[in-house]
Protein backbone atom coordinates (compact mmCIF):
# COMPACT_ATOMS: atom_id res chain seq x y z
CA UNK A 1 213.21 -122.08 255.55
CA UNK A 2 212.22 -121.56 259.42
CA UNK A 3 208.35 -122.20 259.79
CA UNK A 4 207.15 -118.95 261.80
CA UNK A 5 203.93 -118.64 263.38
CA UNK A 6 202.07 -115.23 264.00
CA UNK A 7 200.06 -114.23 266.73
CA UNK A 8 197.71 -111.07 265.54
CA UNK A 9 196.64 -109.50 268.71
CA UNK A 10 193.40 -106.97 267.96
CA UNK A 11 193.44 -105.41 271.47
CA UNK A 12 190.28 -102.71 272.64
CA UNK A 13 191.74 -100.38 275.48
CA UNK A 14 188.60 -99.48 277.00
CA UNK A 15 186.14 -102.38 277.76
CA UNK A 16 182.98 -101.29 278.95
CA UNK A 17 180.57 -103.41 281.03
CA UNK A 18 178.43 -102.85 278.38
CA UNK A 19 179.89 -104.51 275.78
CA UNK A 20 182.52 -106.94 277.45
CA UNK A 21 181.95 -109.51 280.56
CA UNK A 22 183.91 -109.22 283.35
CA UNK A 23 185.70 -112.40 282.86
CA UNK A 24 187.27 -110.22 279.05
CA UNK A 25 187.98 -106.94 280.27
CA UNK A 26 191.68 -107.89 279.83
CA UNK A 27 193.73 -105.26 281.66
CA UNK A 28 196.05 -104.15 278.39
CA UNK A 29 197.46 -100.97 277.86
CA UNK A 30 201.03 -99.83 277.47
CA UNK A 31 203.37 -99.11 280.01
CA UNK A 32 205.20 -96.45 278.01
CA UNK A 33 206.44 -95.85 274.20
CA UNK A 34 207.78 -99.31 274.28
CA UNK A 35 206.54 -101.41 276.68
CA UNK A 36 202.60 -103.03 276.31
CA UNK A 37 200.95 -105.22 279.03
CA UNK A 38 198.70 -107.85 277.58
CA UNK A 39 196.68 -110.68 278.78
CA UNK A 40 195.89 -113.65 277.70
CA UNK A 41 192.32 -115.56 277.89
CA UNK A 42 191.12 -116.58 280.92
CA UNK A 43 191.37 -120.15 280.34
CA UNK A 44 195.13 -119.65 278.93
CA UNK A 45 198.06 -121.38 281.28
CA UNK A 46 201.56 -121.79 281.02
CA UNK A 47 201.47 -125.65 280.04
CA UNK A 48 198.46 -125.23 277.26
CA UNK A 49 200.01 -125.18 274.04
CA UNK A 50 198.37 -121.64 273.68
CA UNK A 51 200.51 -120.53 276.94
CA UNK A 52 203.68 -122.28 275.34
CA UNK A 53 203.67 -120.33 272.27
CA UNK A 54 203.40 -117.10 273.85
CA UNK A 55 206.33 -117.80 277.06
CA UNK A 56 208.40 -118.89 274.19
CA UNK A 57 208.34 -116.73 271.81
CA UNK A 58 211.58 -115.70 271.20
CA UNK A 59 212.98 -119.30 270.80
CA UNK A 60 210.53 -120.60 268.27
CA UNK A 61 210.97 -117.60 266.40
CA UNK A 62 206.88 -116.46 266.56
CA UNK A 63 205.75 -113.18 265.84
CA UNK A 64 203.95 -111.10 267.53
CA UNK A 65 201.61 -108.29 265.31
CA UNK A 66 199.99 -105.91 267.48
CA UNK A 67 196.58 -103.54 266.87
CA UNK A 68 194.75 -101.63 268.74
CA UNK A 69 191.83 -99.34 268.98
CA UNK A 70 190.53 -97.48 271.76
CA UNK A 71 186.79 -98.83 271.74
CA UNK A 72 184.90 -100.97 270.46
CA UNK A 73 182.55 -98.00 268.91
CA UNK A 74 182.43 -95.16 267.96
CA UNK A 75 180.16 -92.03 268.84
CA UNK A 76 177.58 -92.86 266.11
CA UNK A 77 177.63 -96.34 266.95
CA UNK A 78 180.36 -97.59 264.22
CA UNK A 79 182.57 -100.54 264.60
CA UNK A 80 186.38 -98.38 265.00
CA UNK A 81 189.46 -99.04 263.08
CA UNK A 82 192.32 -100.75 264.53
CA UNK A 83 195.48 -99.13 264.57
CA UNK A 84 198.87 -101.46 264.00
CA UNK A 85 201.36 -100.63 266.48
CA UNK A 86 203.74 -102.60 265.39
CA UNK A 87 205.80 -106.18 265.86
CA UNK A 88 206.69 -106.77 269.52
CA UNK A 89 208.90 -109.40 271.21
CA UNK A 90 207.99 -110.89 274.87
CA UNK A 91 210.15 -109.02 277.95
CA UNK A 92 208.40 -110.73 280.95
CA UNK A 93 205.89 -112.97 281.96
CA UNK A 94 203.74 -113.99 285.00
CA UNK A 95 200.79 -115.98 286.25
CA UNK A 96 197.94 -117.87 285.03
CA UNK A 97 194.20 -118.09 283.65
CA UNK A 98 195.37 -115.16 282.36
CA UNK A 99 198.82 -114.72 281.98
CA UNK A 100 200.25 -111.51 281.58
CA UNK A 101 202.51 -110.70 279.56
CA UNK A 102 205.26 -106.96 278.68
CA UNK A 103 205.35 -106.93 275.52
CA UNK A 104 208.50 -104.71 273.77
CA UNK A 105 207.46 -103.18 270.70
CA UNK A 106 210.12 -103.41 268.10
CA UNK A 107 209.38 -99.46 267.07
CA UNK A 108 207.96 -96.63 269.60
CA UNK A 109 203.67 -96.42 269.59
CA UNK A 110 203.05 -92.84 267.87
CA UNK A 111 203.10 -89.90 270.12
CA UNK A 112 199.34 -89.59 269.27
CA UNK A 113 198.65 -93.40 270.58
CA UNK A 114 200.30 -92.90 273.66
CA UNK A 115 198.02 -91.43 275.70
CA UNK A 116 194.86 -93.75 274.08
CA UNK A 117 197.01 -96.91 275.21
CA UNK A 118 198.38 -95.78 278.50
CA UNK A 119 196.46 -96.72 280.89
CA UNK A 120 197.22 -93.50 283.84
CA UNK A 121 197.00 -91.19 280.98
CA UNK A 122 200.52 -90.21 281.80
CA UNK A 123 204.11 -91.34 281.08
């Protein structure tokens, strides 16, 4: 048996000043049906052995389960749902305290999640 770990990302889009600090207003939001960029913590590096499980990925055999939700509340002040987008496998990788990662969803995000997760609201 191969001993998988899983990463659950629960990702809000749009981080208001309000409600997040600068230093975790993550800049994540998909590229296009398939592609998502994600960061990491602030305090996350490619040595930590936070940083290691997400740059290798692939050849440990982790998985990645993404959700999302647009923000953090709704218009009458209610906690919003997360939406699962799906499993995703790491494309590319760069930097530090964050790192950023491209994520590549293993199915397309639903038409009507594209435009809440892209972040130029065109694709």
């Amino acid at each position: 048996m191969v001993n998988r770990d899983t990463d659950v990302f629960l990702v809000t889009l749009n981080k208001s000043e309000k409600e997040f600090s600068e230093t975790t207003r993550y800049e994540d939001y998909s590229i296009n049906d398939r592609l998502f960029h994600w960061q990491s913590q602030n305090a996350t590096t490619p040595e930590s052995p936070t940083g290691q499980r997400y740059i290798k990925q692939q050849e440990k055999g982790n998985i990645v389960l993404l959700f999302v939700r647009e923000q953090k509340k709704d218009a009458q002040g209610n906690s919003q749902n997360y939406t699962f987008l799906g499993t995703a496998q790491l494309s590319s990788w760069n930097g530090s305290q964050p790192i950023t990662i491209i994520y590549h969803l293993d199915h397309p995000i639903p038409a009507k999640y594209i435009t809440t997760t892209d972040s130029s609201g065109v694709l």
